[in-house]
C-alpha atoms as a PDB file:
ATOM      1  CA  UNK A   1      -1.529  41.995-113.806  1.00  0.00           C
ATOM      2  CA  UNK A   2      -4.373  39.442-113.126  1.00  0.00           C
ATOM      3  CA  UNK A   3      -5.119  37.040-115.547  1.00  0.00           C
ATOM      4  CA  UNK A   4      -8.285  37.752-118.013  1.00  0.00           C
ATOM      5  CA  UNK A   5     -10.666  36.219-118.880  1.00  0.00           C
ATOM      6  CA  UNK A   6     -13.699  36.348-121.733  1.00  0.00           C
ATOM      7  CA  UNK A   7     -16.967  35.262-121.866  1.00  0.00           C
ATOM      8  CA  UNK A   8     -20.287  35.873-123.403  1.00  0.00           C
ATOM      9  CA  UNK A   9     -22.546  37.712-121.519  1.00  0.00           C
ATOM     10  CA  UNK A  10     -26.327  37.786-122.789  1.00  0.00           C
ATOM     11  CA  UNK A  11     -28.347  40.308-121.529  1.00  0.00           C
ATOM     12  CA  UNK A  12     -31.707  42.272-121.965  1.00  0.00           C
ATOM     13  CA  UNK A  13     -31.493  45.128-125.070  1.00  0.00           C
ATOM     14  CA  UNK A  14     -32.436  47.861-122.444  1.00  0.00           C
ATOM     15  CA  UNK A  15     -30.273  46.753-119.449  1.00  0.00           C
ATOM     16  CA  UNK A  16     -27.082  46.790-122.156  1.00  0.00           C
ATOM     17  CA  UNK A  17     -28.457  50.448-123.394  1.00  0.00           C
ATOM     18  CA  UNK A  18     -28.058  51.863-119.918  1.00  0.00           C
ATOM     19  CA  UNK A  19     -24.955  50.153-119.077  1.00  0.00           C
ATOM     20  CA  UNK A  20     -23.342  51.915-122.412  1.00  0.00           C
ATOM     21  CA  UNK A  21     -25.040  55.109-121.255  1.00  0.00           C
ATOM     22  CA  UNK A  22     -23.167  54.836-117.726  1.00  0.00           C
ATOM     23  CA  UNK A  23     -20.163  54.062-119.450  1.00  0.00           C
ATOM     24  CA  UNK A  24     -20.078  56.667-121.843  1.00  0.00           C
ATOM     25  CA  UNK A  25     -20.542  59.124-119.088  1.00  0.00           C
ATOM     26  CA  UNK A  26     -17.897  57.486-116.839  1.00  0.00           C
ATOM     27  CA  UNK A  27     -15.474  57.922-120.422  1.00  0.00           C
ATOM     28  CA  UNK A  28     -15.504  53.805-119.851  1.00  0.00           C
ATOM     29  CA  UNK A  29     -15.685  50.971-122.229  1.00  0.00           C
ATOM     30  CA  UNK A  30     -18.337  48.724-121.644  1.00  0.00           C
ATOM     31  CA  UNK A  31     -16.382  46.383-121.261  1.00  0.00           C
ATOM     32  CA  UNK A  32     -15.157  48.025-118.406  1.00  0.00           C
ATOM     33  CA  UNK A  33     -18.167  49.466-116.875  1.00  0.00           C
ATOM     34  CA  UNK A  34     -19.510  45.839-116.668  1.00  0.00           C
ATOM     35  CA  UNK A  35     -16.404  44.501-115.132  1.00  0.00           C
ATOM     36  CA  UNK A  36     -16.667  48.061-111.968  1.00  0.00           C
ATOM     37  CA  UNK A  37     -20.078  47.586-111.537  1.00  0.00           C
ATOM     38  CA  UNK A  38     -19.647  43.400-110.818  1.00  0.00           C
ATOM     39  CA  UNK A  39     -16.902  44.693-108.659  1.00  0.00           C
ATOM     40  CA  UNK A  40     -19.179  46.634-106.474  1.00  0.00           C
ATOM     41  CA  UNK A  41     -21.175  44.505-106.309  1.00  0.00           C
ATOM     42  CA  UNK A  42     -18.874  41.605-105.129  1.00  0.00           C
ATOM     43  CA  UNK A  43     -17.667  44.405-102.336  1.00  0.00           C
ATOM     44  CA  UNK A  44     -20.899  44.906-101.586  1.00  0.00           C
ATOM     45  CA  UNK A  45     -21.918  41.226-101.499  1.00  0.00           C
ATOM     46  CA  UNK A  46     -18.628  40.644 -99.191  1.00  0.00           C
ATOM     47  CA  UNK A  47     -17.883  37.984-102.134  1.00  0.00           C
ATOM     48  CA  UNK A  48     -14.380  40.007-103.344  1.00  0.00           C
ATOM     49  CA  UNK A  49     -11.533  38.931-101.068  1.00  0.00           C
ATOM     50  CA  UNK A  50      -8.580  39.804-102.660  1.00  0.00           C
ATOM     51  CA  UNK A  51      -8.402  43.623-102.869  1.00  0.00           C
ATOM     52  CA  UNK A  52      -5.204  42.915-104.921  1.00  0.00           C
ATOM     53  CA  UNK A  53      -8.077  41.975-108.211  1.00  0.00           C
ATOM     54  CA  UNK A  54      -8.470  46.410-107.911  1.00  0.00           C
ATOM     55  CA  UNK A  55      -5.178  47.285-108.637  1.00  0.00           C
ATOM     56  CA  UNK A  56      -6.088  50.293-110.966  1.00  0.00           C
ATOM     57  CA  UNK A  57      -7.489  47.645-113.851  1.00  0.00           C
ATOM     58  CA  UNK A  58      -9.425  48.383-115.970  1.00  0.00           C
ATOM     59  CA  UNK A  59     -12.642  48.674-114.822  1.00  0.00           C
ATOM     60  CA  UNK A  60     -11.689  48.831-111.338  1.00  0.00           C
ATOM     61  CA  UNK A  61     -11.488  51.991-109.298  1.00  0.00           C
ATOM     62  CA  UNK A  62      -7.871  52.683-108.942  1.00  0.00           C
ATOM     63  CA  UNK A  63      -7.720  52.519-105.200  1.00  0.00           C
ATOM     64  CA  UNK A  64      -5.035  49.394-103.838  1.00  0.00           C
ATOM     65  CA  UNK A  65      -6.374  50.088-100.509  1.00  0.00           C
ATOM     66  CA  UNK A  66      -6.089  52.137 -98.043  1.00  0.00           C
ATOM     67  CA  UNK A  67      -3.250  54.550 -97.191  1.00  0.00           C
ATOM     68  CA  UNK A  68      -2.920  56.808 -94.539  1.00  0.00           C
ATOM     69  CA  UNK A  69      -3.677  54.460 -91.739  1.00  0.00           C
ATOM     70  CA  UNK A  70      -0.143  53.276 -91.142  1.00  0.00           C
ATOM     71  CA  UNK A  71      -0.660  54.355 -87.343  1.00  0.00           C
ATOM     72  CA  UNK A  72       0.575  58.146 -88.011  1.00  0.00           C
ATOM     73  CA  UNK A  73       0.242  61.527 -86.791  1.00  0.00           C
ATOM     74  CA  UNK A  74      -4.105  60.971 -87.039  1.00  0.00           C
ATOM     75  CA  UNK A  75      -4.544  57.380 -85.310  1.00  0.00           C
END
């Protein structure tokens, strides 16, 4: 497992209200709804180079990459 770290993260009263409301539909802490959402958007940044940080963590999305494209049957 990676190592973990804390921190304190300030942020506005209404942006932490919807992140709790995300979570609690997700059935995530907030904790971990903060961490999947910084992932995405380290993905989508192209910032997140080590797909081995998503290994099913929490607050990452379970998938260790991709599987099914070993050169099989398909491709």
């Amino acid at each position: 497992m990676a190592d973990r770290k804390s921190f304190l993260l300030r942020a506005d009263a209404a942006v932490l209200e919807a992140m709790q409301r995300w979570a609690n539909d997700d059935l995530r802490s907030l904790n971990a709804q903060v961490e999947f959402v910084l992932r995405g958007a380290l993905r989508a940044a192209g910032r997140l180079q080590t797909p081995a940080l998503d290994d099913g963590a929490p607050g990452g999305t379970g998938e260790t990459g991709k599987t099914g494209e070993t050169g099989g049957a398909d491709g």
